[in-house]
C-alpha atoms as a PDB file:
ATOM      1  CA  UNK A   1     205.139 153.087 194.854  1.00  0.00           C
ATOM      2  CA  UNK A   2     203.770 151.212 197.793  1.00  0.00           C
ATOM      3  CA  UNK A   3     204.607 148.397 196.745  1.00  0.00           C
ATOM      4  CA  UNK A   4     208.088 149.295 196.363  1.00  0.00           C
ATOM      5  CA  UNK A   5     208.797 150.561 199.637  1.00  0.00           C
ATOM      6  CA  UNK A   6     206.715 147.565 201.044  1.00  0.00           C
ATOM      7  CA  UNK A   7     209.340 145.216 199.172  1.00  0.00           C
ATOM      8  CA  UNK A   8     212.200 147.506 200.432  1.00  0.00           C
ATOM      9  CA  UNK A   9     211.428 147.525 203.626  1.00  0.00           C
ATOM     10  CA  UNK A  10     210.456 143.955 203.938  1.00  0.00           C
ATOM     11  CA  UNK A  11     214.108 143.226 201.875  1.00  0.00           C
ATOM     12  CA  UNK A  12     216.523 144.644 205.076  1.00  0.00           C
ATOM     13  CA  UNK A  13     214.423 142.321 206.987  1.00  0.00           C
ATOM     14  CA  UNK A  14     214.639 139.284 205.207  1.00  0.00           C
ATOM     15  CA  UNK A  15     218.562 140.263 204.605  1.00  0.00           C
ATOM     16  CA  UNK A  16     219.046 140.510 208.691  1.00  0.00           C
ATOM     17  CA  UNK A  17     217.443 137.052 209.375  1.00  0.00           C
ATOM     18  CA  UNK A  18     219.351 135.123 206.386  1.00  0.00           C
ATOM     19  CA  UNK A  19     222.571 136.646 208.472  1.00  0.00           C
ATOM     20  CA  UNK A  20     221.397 135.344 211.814  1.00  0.00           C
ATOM     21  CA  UNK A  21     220.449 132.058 210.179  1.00  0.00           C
ATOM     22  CA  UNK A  22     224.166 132.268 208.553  1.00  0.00           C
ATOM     23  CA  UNK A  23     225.736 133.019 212.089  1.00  0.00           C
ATOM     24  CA  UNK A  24     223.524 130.553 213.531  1.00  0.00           C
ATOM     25  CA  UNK A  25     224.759 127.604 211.533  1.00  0.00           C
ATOM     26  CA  UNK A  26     227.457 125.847 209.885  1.00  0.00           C
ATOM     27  CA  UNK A  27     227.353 126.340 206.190  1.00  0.00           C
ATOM     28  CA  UNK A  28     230.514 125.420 204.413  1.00  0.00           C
ATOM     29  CA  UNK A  29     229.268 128.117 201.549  1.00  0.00           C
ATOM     30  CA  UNK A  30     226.048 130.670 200.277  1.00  0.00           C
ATOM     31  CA  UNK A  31     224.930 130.436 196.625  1.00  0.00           C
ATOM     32  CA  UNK A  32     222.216 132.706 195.187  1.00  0.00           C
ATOM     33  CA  UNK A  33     219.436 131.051 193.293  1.00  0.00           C
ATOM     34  CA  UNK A  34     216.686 132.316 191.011  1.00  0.00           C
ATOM     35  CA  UNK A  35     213.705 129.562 191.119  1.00  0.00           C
ATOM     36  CA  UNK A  36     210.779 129.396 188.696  1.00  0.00           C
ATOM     37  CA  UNK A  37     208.798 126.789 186.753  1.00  0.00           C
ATOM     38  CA  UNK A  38     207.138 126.773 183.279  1.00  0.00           C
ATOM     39  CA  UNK A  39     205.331 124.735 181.571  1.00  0.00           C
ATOM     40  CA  UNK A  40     206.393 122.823 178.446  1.00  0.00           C
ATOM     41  CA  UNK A  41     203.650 120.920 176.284  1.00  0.00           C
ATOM     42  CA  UNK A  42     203.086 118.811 173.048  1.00  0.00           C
ATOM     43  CA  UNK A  43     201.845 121.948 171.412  1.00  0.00           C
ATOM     44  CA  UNK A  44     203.793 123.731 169.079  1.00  0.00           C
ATOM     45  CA  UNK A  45     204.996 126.537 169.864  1.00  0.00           C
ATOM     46  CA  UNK A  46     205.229 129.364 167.137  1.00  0.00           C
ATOM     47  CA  UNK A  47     207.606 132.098 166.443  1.00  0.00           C
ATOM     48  CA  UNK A  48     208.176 134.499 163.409  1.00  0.00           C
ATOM     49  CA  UNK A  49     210.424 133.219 160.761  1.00  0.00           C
ATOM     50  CA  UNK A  50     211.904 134.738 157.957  1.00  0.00           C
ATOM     51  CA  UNK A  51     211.113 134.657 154.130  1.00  0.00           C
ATOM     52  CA  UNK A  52     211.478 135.807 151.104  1.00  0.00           C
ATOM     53  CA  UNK A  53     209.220 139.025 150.225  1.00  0.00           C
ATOM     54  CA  UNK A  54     205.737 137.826 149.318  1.00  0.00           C
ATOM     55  CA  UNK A  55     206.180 134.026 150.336  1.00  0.00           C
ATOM     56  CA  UNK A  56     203.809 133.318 153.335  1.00  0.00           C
ATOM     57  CA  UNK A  57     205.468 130.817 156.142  1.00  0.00           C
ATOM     58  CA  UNK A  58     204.760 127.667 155.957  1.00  0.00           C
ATOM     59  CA  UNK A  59     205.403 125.300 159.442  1.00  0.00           C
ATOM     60  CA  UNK A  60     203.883 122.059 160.677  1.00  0.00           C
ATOM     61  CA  UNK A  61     201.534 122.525 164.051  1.00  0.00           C
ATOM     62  CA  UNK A  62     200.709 120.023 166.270  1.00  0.00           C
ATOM     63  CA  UNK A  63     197.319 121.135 169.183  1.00  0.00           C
ATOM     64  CA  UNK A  64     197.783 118.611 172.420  1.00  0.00           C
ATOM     65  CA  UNK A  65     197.153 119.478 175.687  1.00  0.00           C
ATOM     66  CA  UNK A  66     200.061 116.864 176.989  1.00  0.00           C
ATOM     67  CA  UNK A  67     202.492 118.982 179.049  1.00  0.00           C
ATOM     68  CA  UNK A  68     205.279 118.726 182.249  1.00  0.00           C
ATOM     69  CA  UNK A  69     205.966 121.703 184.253  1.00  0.00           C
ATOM     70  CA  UNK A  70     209.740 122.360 184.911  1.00  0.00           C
ATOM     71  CA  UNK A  71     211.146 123.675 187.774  1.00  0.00           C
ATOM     72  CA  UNK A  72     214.137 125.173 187.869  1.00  0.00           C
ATOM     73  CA  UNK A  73     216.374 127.007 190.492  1.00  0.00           C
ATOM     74  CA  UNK A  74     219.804 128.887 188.243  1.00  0.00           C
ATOM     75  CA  UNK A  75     222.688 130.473 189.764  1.00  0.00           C
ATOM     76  CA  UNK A  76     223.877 133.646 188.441  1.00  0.00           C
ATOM     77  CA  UNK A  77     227.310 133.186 190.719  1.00  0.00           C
ATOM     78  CA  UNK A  78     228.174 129.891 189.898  1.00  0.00           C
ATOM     79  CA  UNK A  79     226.182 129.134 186.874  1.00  0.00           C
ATOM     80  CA  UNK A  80     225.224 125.678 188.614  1.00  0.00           C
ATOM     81  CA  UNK A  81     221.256 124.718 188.103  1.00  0.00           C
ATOM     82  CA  UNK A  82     218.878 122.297 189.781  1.00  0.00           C
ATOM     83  CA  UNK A  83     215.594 121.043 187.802  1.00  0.00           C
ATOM     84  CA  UNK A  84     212.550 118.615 188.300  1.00  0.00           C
ATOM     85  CA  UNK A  85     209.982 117.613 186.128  1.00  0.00           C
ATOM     86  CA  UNK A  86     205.815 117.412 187.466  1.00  0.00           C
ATOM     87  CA  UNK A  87     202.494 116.773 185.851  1.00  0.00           C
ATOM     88  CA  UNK A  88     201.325 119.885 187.994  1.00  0.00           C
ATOM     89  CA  UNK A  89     202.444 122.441 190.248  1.00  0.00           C
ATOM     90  CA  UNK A  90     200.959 122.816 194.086  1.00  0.00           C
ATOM     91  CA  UNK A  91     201.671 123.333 197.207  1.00  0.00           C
ATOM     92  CA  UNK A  92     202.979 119.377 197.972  1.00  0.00           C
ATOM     93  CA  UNK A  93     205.496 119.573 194.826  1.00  0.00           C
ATOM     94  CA  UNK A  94     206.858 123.139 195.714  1.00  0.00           C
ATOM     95  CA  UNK A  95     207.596 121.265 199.425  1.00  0.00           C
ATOM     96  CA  UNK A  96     209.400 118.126 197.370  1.00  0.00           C
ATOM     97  CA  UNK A  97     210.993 120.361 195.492  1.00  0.00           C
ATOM     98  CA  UNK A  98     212.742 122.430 198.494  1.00  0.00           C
ATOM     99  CA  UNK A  99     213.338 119.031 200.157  1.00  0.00           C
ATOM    100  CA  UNK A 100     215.405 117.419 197.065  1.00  0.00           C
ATOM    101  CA  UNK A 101     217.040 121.188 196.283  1.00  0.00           C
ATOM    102  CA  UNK A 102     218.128 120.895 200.347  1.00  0.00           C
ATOM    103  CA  UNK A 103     219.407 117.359 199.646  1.00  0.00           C
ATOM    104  CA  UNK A 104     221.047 118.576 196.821  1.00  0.00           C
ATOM    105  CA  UNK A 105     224.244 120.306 198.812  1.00  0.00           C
ATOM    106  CA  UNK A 106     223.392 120.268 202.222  1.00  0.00           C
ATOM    107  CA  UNK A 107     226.180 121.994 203.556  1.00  0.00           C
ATOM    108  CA  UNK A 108     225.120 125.089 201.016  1.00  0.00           C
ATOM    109  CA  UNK A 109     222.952 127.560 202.349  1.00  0.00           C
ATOM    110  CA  UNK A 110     220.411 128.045 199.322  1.00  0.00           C
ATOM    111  CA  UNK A 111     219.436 132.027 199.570  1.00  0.00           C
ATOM    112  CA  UNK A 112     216.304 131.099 196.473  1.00  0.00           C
ATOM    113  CA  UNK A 113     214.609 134.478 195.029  1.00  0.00           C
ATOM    114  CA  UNK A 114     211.052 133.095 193.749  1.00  0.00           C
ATOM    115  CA  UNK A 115     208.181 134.678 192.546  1.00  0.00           C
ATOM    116  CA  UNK A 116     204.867 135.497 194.317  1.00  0.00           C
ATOM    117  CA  UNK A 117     202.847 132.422 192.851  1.00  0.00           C
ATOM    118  CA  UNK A 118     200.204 131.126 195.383  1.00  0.00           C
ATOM    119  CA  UNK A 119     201.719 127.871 196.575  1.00  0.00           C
ATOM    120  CA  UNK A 120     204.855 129.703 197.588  1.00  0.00           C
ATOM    121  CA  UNK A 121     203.715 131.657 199.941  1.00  0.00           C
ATOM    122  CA  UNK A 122     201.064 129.338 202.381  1.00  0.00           C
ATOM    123  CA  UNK A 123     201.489 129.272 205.742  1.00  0.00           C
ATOM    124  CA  UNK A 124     202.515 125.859 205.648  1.00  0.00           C
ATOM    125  CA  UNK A 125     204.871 125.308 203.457  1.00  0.00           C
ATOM    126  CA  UNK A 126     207.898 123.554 204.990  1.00  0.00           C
ATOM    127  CA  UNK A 127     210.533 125.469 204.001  1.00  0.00           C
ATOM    128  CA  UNK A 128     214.284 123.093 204.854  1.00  0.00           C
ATOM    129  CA  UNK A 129     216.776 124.383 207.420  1.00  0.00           C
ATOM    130  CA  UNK A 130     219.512 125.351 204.810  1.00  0.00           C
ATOM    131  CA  UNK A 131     216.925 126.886 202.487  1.00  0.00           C
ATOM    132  CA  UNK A 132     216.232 130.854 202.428  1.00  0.00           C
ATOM    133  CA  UNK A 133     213.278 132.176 200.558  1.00  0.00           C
ATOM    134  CA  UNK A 134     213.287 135.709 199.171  1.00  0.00           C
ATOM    135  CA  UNK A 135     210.223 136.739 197.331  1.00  0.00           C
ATOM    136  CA  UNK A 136     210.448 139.715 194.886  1.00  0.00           C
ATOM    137  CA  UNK A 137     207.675 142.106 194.676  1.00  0.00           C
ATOM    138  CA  UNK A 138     204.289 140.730 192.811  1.00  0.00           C
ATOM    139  CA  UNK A 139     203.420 141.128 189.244  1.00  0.00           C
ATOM    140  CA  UNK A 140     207.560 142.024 188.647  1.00  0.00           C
ATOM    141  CA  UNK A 141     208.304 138.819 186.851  1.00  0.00           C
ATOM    142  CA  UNK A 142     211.408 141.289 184.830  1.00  0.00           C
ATOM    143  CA  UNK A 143     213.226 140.783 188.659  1.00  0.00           C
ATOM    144  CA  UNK A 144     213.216 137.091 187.618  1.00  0.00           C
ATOM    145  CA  UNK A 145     216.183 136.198 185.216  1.00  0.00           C
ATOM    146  CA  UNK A 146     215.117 132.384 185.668  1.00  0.00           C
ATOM    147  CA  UNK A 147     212.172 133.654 183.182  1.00  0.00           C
ATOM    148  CA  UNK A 148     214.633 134.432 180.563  1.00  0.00           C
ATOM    149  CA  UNK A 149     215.714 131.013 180.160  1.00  0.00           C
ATOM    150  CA  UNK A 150     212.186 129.696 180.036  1.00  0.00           C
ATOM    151  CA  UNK A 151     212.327 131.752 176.818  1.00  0.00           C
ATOM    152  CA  UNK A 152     215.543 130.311 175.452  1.00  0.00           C
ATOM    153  CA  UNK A 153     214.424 126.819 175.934  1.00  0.00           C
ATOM    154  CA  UNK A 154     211.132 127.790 174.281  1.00  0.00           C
ATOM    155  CA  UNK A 155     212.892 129.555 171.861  1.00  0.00           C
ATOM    156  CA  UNK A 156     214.642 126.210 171.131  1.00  0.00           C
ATOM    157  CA  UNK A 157     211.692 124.063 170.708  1.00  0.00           C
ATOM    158  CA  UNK A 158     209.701 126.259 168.981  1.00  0.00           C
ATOM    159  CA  UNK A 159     208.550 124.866 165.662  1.00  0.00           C
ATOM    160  CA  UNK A 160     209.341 121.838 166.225  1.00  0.00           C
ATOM    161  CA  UNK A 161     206.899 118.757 166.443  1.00  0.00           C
ATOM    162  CA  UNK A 162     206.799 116.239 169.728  1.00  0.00           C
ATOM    163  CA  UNK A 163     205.050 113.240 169.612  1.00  0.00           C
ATOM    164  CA  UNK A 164     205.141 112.046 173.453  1.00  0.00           C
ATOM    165  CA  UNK A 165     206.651 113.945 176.711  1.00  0.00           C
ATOM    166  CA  UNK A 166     209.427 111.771 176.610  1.00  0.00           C
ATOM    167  CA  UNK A 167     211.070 112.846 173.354  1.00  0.00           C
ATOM    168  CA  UNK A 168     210.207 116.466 173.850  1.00  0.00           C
ATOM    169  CA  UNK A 169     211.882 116.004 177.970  1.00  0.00           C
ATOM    170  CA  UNK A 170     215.235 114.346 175.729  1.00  0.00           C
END
């Protein structure tokens, strides 16, 4: 409940500087984003299938620890979305990865609703002029619609066998 309130509180804030930041500059428009990353490896993923009554699945499984992490910022508005692949996610990528979102549309002020993962919220992360960061409350990951289509891509992968990182990024 404190947490809630905390989050509440802290949202009419946030909301009152993104509309001094908006009266302060020249954005030609505002898009909503919800920005997340996932990782997406060489190992199979599994998933129930279906089969006859008494007839055990059979799948092929592949164990590698080759993955990519995906980044991903989707708008519910406009449906538009803005990606990047890494070996690894840190502080230094989540900066590159504001910087080329920025670069992206620069005339679009970016209002990005991200989770509470640790290399968001350091002191020094540069966060780009036409970039607004909105953080929902921790351990809420439901908030995040970005996490549902981590599942549908998942869900479209799953039992399938990769050989390299470049056929399963294709």
């Amino acid at each position: 409940m404190k947490t809630r309130k905390r989050f509440l509180k802290n949202l009419v804030n946030k909301l009152e500087e993104c509309r001094i930041i908006l009266n302060k500059n020249n954005f030609k428009s505002v898009n909503l984003y919800f920005q997340d990353e996932s990782r997406f490896g060489l190992i199979t993923k599994q998933k129930r299938v279906i089969t006859a009554k008494g007839i055990k699945a059979i799948g092929t499984y592949k164990h590698s620890y080759l993955y990519n992490w995906l980044w991903g910022s989707f708008s519910p508005i406009t449906g538009e979305s803005f990606c990047m692949t890494t070996q690894s996610v840190c502080k230094e990528l989540f900066i590159k990865y504001l910087e080329d979102f920025s670069n992206h549309k620069p005339t679009e002020l970016k209002i990005i609703i991200i989770d509470n993962a640790a290399f968001h919220s350091t002191k020094d992360v540069i966060i780009p002029q036409n970039i607004f960061l909105l953080p929902i409350p921790p351990y809420c990951p439901e908030l995040n619609p970005a996490e549902k289509i981590w599942q549908w891509m998942k869900d479209k992968i799953a039992m399938k066998i990769y050989n390299t990182l470049a056929e399963l990024n294709q």
